[in-house]
Protein backbone atom coordinates (compact mmCIF):
# COMPACT_ATOMS: atom_id res chain seq x y z
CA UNK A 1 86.23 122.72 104.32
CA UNK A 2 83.86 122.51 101.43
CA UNK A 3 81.28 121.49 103.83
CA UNK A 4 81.70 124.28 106.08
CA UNK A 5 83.44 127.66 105.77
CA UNK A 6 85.00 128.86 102.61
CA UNK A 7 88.52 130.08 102.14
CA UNK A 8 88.71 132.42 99.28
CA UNK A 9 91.58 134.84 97.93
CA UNK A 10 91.52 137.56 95.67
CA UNK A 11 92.00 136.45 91.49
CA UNK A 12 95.37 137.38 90.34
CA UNK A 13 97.83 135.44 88.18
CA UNK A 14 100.26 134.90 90.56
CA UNK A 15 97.21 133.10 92.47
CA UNK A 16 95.90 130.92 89.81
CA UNK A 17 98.98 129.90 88.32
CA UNK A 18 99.02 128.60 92.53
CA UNK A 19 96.16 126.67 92.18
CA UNK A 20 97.36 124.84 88.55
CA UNK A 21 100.27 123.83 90.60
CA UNK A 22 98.25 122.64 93.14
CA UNK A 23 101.06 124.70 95.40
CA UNK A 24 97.67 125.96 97.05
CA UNK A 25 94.06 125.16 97.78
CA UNK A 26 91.20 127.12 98.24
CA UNK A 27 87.65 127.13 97.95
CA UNK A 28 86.98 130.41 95.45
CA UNK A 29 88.33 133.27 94.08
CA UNK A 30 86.76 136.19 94.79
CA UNK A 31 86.44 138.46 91.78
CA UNK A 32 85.00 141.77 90.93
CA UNK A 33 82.22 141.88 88.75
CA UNK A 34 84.19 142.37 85.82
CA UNK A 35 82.75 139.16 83.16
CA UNK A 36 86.01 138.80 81.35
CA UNK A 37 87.86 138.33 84.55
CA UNK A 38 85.00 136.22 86.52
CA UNK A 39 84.95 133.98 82.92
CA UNK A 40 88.74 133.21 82.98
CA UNK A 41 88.48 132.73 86.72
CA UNK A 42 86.14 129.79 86.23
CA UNK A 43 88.22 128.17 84.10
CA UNK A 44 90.81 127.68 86.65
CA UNK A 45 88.13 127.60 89.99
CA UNK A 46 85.18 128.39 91.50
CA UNK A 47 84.50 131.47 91.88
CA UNK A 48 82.32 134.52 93.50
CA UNK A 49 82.07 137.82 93.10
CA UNK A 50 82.37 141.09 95.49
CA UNK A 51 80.49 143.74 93.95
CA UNK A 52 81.19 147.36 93.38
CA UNK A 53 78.18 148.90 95.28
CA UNK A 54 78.11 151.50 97.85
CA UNK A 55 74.83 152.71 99.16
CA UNK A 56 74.38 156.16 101.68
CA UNK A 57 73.67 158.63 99.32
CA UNK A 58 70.39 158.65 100.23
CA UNK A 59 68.30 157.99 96.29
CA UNK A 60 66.73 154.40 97.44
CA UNK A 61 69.17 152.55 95.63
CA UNK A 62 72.80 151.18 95.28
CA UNK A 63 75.35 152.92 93.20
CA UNK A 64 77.51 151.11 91.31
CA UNK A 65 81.47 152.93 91.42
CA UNK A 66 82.71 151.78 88.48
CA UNK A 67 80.20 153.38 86.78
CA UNK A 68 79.05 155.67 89.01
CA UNK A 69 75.70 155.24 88.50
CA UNK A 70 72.32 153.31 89.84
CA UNK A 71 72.96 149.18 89.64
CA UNK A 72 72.71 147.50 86.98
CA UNK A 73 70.68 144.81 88.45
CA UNK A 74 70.04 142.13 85.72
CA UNK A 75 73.75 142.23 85.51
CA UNK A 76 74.14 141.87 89.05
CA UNK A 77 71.88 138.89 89.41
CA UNK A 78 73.13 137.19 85.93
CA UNK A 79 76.88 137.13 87.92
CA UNK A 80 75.25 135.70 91.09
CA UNK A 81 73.41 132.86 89.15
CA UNK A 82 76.71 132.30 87.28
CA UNK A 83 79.36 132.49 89.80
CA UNK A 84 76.74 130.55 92.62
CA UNK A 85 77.22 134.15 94.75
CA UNK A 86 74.98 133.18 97.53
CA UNK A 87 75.16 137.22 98.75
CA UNK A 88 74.96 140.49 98.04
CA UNK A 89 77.26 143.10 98.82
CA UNK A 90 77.23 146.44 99.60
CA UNK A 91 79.61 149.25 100.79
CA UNK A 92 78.23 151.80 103.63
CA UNK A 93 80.23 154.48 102.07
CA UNK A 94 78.64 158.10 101.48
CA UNK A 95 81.25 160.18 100.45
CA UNK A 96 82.42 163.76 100.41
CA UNK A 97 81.01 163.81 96.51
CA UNK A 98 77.59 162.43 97.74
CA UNK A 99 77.41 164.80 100.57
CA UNK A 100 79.39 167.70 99.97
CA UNK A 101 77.93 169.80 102.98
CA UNK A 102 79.03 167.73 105.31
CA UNK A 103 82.89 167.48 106.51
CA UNK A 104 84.75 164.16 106.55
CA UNK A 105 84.90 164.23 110.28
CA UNK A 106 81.74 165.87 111.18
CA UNK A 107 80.31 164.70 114.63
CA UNK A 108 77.40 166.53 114.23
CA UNK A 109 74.63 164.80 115.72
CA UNK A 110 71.85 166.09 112.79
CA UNK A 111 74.84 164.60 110.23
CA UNK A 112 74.78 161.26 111.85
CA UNK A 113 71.02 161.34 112.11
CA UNK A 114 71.13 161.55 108.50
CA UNK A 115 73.65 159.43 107.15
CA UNK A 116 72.27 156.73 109.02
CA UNK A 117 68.60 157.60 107.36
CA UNK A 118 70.31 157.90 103.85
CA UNK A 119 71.90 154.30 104.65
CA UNK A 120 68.82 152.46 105.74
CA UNK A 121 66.74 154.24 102.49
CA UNK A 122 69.21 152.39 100.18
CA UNK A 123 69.98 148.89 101.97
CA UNK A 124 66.28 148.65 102.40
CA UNK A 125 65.49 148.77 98.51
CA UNK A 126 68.17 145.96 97.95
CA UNK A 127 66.67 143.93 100.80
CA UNK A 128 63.57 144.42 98.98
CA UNK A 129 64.90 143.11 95.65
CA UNK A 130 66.56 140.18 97.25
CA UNK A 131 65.29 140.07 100.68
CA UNK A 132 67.25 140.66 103.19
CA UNK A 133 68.56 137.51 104.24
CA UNK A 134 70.66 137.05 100.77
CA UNK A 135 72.18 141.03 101.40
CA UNK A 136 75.08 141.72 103.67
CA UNK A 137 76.76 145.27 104.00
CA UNK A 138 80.36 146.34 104.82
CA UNK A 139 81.65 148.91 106.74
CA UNK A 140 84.13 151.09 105.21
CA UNK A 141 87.39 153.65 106.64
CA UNK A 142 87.71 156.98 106.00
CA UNK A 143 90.64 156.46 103.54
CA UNK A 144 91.60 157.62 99.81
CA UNK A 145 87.53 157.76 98.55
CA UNK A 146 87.02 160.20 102.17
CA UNK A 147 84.13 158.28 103.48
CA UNK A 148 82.28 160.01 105.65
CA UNK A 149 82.85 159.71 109.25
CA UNK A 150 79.48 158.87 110.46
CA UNK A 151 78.96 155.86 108.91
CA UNK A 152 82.14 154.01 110.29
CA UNK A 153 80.77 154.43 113.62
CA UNK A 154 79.74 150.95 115.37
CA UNK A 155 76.13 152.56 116.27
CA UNK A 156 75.16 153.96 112.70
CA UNK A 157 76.70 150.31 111.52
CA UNK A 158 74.63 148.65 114.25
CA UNK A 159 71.42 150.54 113.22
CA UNK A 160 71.19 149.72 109.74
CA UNK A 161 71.55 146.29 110.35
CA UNK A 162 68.62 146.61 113.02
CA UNK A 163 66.45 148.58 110.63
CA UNK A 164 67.14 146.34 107.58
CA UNK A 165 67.12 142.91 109.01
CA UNK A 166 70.35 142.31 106.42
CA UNK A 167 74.15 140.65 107.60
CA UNK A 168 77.40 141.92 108.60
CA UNK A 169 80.18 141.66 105.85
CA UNK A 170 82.84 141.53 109.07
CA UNK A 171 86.10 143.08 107.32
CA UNK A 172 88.77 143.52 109.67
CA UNK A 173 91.01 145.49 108.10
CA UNK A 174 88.51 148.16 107.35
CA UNK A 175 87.40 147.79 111.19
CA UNK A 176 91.05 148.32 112.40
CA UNK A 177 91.47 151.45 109.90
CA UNK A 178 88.33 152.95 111.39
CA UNK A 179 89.07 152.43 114.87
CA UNK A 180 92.25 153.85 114.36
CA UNK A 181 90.53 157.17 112.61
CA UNK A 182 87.78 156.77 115.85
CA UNK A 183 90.67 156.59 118.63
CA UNK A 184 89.41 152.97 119.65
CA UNK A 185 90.93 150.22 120.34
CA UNK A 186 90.14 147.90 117.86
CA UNK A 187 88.98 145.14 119.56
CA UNK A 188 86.30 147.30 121.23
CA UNK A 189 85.37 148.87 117.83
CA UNK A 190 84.46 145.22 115.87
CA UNK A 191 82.40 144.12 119.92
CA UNK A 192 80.42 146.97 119.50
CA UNK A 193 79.35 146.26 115.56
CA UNK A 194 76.16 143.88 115.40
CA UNK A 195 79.42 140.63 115.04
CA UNK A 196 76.29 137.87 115.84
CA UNK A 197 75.14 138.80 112.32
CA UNK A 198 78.77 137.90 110.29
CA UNK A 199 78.15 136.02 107.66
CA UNK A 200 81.53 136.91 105.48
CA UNK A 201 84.95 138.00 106.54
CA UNK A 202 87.49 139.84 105.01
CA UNK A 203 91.38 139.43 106.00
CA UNK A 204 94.33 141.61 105.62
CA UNK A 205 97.57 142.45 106.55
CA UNK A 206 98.36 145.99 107.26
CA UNK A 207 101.04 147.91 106.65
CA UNK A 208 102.91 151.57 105.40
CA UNK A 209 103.36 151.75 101.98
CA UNK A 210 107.19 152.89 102.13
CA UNK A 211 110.59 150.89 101.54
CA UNK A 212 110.34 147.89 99.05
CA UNK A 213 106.43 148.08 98.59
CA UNK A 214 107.56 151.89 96.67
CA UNK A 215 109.95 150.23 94.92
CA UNK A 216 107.87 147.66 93.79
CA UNK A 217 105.19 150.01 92.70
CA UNK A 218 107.80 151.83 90.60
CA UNK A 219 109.44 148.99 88.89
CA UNK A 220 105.79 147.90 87.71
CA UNK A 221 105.11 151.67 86.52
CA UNK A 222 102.25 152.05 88.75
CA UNK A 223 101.79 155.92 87.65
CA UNK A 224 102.72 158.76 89.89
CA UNK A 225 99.96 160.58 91.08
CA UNK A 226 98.94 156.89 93.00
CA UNK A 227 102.52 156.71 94.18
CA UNK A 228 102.74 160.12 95.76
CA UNK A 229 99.04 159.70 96.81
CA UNK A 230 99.44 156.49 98.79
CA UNK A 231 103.31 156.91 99.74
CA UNK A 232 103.64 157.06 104.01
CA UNK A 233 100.02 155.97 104.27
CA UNK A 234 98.43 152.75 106.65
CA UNK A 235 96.59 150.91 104.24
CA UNK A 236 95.22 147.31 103.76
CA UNK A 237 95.71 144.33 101.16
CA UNK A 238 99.12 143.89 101.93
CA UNK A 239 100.51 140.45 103.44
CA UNK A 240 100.14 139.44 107.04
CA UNK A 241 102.59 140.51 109.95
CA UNK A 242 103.12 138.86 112.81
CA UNK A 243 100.52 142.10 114.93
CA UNK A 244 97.85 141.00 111.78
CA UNK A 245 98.46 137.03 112.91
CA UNK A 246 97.68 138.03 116.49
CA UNK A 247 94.19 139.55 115.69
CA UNK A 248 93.46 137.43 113.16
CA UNK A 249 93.92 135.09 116.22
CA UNK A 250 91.71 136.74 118.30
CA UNK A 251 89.10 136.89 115.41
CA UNK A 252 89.45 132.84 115.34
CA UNK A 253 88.62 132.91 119.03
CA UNK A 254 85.33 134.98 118.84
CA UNK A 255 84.24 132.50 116.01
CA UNK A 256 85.29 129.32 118.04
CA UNK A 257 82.87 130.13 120.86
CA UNK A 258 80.12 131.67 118.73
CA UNK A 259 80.73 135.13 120.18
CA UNK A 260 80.03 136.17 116.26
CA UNK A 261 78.13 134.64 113.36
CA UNK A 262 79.46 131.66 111.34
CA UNK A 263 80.53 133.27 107.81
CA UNK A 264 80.34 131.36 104.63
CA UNK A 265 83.16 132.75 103.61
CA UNK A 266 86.68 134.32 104.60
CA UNK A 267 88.33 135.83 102.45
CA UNK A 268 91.89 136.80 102.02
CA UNK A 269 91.99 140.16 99.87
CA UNK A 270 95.57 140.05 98.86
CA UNK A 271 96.62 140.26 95.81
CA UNK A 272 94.88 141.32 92.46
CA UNK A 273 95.15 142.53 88.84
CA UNK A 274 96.60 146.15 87.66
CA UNK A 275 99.77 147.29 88.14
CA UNK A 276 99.29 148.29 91.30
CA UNK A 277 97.87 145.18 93.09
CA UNK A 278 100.20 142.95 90.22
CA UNK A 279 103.30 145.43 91.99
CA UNK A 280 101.91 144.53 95.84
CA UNK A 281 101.73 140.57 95.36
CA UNK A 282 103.86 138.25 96.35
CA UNK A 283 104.02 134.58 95.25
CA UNK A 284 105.54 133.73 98.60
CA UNK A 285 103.34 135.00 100.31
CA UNK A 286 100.34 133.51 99.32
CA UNK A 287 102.26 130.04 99.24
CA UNK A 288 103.11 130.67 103.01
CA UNK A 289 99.99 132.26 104.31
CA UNK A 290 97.35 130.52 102.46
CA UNK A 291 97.38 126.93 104.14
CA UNK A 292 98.10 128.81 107.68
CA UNK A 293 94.88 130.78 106.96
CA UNK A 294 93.26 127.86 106.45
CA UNK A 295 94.42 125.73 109.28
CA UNK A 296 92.87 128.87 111.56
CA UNK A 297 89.72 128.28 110.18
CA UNK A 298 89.23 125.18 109.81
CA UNK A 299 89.93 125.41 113.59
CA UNK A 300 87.31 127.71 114.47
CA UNK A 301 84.57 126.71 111.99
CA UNK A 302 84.66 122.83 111.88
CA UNK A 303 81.68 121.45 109.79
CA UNK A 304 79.24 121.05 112.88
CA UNK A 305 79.35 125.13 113.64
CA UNK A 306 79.99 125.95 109.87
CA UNK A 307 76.77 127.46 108.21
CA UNK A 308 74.55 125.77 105.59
């Protein structure tokens, strides 16, 4: 698959201590752009990084969330020389705290009008750092961070990527999360996004964070406000189910008859660093769902369809 398609999974020790046992391959971890981590990452593998932007509120730039404050973009393109990142990243997420006059929800036409303006102002100053063949942007959920409704929607999606020539980062979980918050079925919601112009994937299972995923989170002394904050709620970065193998299924099906773009990239964001990701991981998991990811892809992308 180094020829074609790359399988990556999210850095965690669990993970690498996988790949020094050889108990699984992949292609890259996919880091953060945190240069401790990303250094002792390399070490181990290749490596590339998802950054922390979002763009949508509207100032002609990318915000980084970490920091909370414009990009840093020396930094950013030091890590993408470094790591061999081929792409840049960013999050259509406006939130509540960018936008404070306008409810989560809001279907306001004159909201939507906006959001989408605010969204192509910033993606189109990246694209003109980078061009915008080397930027791809993500749709988000309205989860914890309360992004704004209007910019999960498949058209506002759709019309940045019109106005801004850039690619799709095609995450699935996200898409399922805001089809669910949209009353779509899901499979409708990712047809209607712009899917020709994928050129990265993100996988998850989904889940409820109740039963032994609580008690995990409490023997690793994740602290309480994040317990009580997430307990009872749908969210992503959990392993797969047997209902996440079946779309992910479906997903491989689009990409086998070119129904969507070829991705670089998939990308299994399981697992991670922090007591909270550290409490969610599983070592069996990734040992059993690794190679099967793979298989599927190497399926659907063999080198001959698999992008340069």
């Amino acid at each position: 698959m180094m020829c074609g398609t790359k399988l990556a999974v999210n850095y965690s020790i669990p993970t690498a201590d996988l790949v020094r046992e050889g108990r699984v391959v992949i292609d890259r971890f996919k880091c953060p752009p945190w240069p401790d981590m990303i250094a002792l990452a390399q070490t181990i593998h290749p490596t590339y990084v998802h950054f922390s932007l979002k763009v949508g509120t509207g100032v002609g730039d990318a915000i980084d969330t970490e920091t909370n404050r414009p990009a840093d973009w020396r930094q950013v393109e030091r890590l993408l020389v470094q790591t061999e990142t081929p792409l840049v990243n960013l999050h259509l997420s406006p939130r509540q705290t960018d936008h404070p006059d306008i409810p989560c929800d809001s279907d306001n036409p004159d909201h939507v009008e906006m959001i989408a303006e605010w969204l192509i102002r910033d993606v189109s100053a990246v694209a003109a750092r980078f061009g915008p063949e080397r930027v791809i942007v993500e749709s988000d959920y309205p989860g914890p961070f309360l992004t704004l409704r209007p910019a999960i929607l498949p058209e506002v999606v759709g019309l940045v990527i019109e106005e801004t020539g850039c690619g799709l980062l095609l995450d699935l979980s996200h898409a399922r999360l805001a089809a669910r918050a949209l009353r779509m079925d899901a499979r409708s919601y990712i047809s209607a996004l712009p899917v020709e112009r994928t050129r990265e994937i993100h996988v998850t299972g989904l889940g409820f964070l109740e039963g032994k995923w609580l008690d995990r989170m409490r023997v690793a002394n994740v602290e309480d406000h994040v317990i009580q904050h997430l307990t009872g709620q749908l969210i992503d970065h959990l392993p797969m189910t047997d209902d996440d193998w079946a779309f992910f299924a479906w997903s491989v099906e689009q990409l086998r008859r070119g129904a969507w773009g070829s991705p670089w990239i998939v990308a299994f964001e399981y697992g991670g660093v922090g007591p909270l990701w550290e409490a969610l991981t599983e070592r069996e998991a990734l040992v059993e769902q690794l190679p099967r990811l793979r298989t599927m892809i190497q399926r659907a992308l063999p080198p001959e369809r698999a992008p340069a």
